[in-house]
Protein backbone atom coordinates (compact mmCIF):
# COMPACT_ATOMS: atom_id res chain seq x y z
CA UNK A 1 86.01 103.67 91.94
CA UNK A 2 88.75 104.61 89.40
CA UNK A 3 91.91 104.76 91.87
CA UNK A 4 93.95 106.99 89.66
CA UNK A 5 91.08 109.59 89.35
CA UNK A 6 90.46 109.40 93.20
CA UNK A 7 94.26 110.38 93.36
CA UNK A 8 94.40 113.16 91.33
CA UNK A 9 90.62 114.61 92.99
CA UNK A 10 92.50 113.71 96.36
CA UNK A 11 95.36 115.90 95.56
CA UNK A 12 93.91 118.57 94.43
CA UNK A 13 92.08 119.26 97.69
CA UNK A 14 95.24 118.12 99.72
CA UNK A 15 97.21 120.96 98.03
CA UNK A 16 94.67 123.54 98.06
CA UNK A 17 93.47 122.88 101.81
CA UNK A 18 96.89 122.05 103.37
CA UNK A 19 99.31 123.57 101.25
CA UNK A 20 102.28 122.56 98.89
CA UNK A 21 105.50 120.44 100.00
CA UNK A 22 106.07 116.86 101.30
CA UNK A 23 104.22 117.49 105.01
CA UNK A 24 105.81 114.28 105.83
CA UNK A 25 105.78 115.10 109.64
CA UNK A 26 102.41 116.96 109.59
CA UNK A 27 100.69 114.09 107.92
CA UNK A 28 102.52 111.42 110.00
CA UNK A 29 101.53 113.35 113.19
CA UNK A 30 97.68 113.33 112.15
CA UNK A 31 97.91 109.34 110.91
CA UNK A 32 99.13 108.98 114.66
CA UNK A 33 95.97 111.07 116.12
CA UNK A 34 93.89 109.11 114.27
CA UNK A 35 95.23 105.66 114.61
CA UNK A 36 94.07 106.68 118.27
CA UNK A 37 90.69 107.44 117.21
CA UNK A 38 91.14 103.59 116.21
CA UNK A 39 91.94 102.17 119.05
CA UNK A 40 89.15 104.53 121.26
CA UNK A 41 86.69 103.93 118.76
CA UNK A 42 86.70 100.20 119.27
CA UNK A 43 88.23 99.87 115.41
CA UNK A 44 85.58 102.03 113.94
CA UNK A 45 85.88 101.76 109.55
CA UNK A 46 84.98 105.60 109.79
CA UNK A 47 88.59 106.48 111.80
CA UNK A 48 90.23 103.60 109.48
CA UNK A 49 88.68 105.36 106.47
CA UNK A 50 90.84 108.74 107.81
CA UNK A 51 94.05 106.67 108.27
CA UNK A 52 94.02 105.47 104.44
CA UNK A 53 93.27 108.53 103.05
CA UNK A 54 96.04 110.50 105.10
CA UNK A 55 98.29 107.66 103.83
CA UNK A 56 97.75 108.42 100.44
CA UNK A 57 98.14 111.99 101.43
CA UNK A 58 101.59 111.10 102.28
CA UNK A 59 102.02 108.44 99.19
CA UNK A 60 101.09 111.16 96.40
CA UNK A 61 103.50 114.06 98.70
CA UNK A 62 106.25 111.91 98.90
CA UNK A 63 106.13 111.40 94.87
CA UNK A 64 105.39 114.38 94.10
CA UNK A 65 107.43 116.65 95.59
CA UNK A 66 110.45 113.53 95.64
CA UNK A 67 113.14 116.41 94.51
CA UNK A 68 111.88 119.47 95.53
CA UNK A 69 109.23 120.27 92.54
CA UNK A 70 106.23 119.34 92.34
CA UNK A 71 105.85 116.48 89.58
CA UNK A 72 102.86 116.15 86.50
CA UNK A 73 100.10 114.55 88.92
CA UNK A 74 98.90 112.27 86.34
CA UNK A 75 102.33 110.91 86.63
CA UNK A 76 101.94 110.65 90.51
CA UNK A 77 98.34 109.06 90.51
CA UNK A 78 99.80 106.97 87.89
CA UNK A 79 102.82 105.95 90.16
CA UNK A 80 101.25 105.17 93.27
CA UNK A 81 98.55 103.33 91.46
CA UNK A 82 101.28 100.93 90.49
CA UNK A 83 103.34 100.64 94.25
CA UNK A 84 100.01 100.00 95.84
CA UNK A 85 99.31 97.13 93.33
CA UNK A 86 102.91 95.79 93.26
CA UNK A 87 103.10 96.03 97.20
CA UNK A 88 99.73 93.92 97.42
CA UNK A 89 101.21 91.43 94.99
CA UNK A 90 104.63 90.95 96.60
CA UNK A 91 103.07 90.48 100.05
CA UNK A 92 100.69 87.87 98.52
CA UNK A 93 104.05 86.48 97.66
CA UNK A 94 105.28 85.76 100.85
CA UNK A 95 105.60 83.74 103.43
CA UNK A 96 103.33 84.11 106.33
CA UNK A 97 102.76 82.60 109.78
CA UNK A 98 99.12 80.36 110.15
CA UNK A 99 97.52 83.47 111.52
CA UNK A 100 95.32 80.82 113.99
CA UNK A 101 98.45 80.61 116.07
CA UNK A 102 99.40 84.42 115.82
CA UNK A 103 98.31 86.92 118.92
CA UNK A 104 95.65 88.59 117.50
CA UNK A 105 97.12 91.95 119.72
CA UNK A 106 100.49 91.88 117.69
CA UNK A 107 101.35 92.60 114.56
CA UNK A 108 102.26 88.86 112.20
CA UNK A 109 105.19 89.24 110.57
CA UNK A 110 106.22 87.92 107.03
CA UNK A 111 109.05 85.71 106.82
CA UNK A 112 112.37 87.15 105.50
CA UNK A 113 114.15 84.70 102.86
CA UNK A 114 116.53 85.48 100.55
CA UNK A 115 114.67 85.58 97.40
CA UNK A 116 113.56 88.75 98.47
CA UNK A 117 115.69 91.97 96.34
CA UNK A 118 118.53 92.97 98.64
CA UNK A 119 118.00 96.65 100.45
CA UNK A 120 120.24 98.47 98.11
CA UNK A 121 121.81 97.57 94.08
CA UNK A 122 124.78 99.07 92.83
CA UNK A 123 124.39 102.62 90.91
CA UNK A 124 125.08 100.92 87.21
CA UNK A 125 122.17 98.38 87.85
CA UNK A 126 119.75 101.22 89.15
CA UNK A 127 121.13 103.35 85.87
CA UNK A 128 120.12 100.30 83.26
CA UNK A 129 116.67 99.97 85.14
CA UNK A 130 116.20 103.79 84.41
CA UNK A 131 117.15 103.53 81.02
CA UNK A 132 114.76 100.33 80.49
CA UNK A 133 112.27 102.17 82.64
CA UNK A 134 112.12 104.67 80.07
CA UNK A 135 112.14 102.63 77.18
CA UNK A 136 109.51 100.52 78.34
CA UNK A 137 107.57 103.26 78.96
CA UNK A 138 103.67 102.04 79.03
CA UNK A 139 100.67 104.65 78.67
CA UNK A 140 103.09 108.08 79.08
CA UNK A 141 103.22 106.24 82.81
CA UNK A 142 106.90 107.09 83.27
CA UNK A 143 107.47 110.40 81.47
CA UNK A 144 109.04 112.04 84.13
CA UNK A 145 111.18 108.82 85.23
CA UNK A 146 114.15 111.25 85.41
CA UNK A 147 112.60 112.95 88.74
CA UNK A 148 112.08 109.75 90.89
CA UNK A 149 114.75 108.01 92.81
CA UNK A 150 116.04 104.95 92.16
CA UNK A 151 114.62 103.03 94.69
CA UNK A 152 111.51 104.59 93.38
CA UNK A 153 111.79 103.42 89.88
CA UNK A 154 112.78 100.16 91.15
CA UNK A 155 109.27 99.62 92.43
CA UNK A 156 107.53 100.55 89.53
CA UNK A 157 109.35 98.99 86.94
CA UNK A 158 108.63 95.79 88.68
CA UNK A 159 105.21 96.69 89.21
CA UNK A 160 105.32 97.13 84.89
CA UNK A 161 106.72 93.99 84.76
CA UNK A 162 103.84 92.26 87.12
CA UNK A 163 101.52 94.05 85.28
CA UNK A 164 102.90 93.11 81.69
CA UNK A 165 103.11 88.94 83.07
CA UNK A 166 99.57 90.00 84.05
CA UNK A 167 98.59 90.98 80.59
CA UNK A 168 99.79 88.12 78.90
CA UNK A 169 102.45 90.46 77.07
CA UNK A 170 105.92 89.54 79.07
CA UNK A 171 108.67 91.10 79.57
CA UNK A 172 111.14 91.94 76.95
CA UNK A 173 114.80 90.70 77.92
C-alpha cells in the first residue's frame, strides 16, 4: 500500500463525509469512543484499525487546514508521509526501558536526555530552516512551505535530511 495515495483517497472521503476544517475536537472525541471499543473488545485489530485511521484523520486536518485554508493535498499526503517516517525513526533512536521489567498495564516511557532538540528555537533559526527548507526542496514536497508553522517545518526538514542520509545523498551544509 502506497501511503501517500491512501492519504489523499482518505481525505477525500474525510472531507466529503465529515466536512471541511480542522475537527480537532470531533475527531479526538471519536479516537476516545473507540479507544473504548479497544479496551471492551479485548484489543480487537478491527477497533485498532478505527483508531489509526481517525488519527490520520486528524494528522492530514491539522496540516491542512494549519492557517485557516485548506492546503494542495498532495502537499499534505506528502507531509505526513514524512512526520510518520521521521517520528518512527527518532523513537528507534531512543532510549528505552527493557520492556521485560515494564508493567505491561502502563504505558513505557522513553528516556529524556539532552541530545534530544530543545521544545522551542529562536525565530532567526526557525527563519534559516524555512529558507533551506525551501531551497532544498525535494520532489515539489515543500511547495507550500510558506503555510506550515515552524515547528512544522522543523519536522520535516529533518525528516528530508533522514531521508537524504538514507539515500546515500547527504546533506548539504
Amino acid at each position: 500500500m502506497d501511503l501517500k495515495q491512501h492519504l489523499l483517497r482518505q481525505m477525500a472521503f474525510s472531507h466529503a463525509t465529515f466536512g471541511p476544517g480542522t475537527r480537532t475536537k470531533g475527531v479526538v472525541d471519536h479516537i476516545r469512543k473507540e479507544l473504548v471499543e479497544v479496551e471492551e473488545g479485548g484489543g480487537d485489530s478491527a477497533e485498532w484499525v478505527d483508531v489509526v485511521i481517525l488519527a490520520l484523520d486528524g494528522l492530514t486536518r491539522q496540516l491542512a487546514y494549519c492557517n485557516g485554508e485548506r492546503q494542495h493535498p498532495e502537499t499534505v499526503a506528502e507531509i505526513a508521509a514524512v512526520m510518520i517516517a521521521h517520528k518512527q525513526a527518532r523513537n528507534e533512536a531512543r532510549d528505552w526501558p527493557d520492556w521485560r521489567t515494564a508493567d505491561q498495564d502502563k504505558a513505557i516511557e522513553h528516556g529524556r536526555t539532552a541530545s534530544e532538540p530543545a521544545a522551542s528555537m529562536k525565530l532567526d533559526a526557525v527563519r534559516n530552516l524555512e529558507r533551506d527548507a525551501r531551497e532544498r526542496a525535494k520532489d515539489g514536497m515543500l511547495r507550500h512551505a510558506k503555510t506550515y508553522s515552524p515547528a512544522q517545518l522543523l519536522i520535516v526538514i529533518e525528516g528530508l535530511a533522514a531521508s537524504l542520509a538514507a539515500d546515500g545523498k547527504g546533506v548539504r551544509s
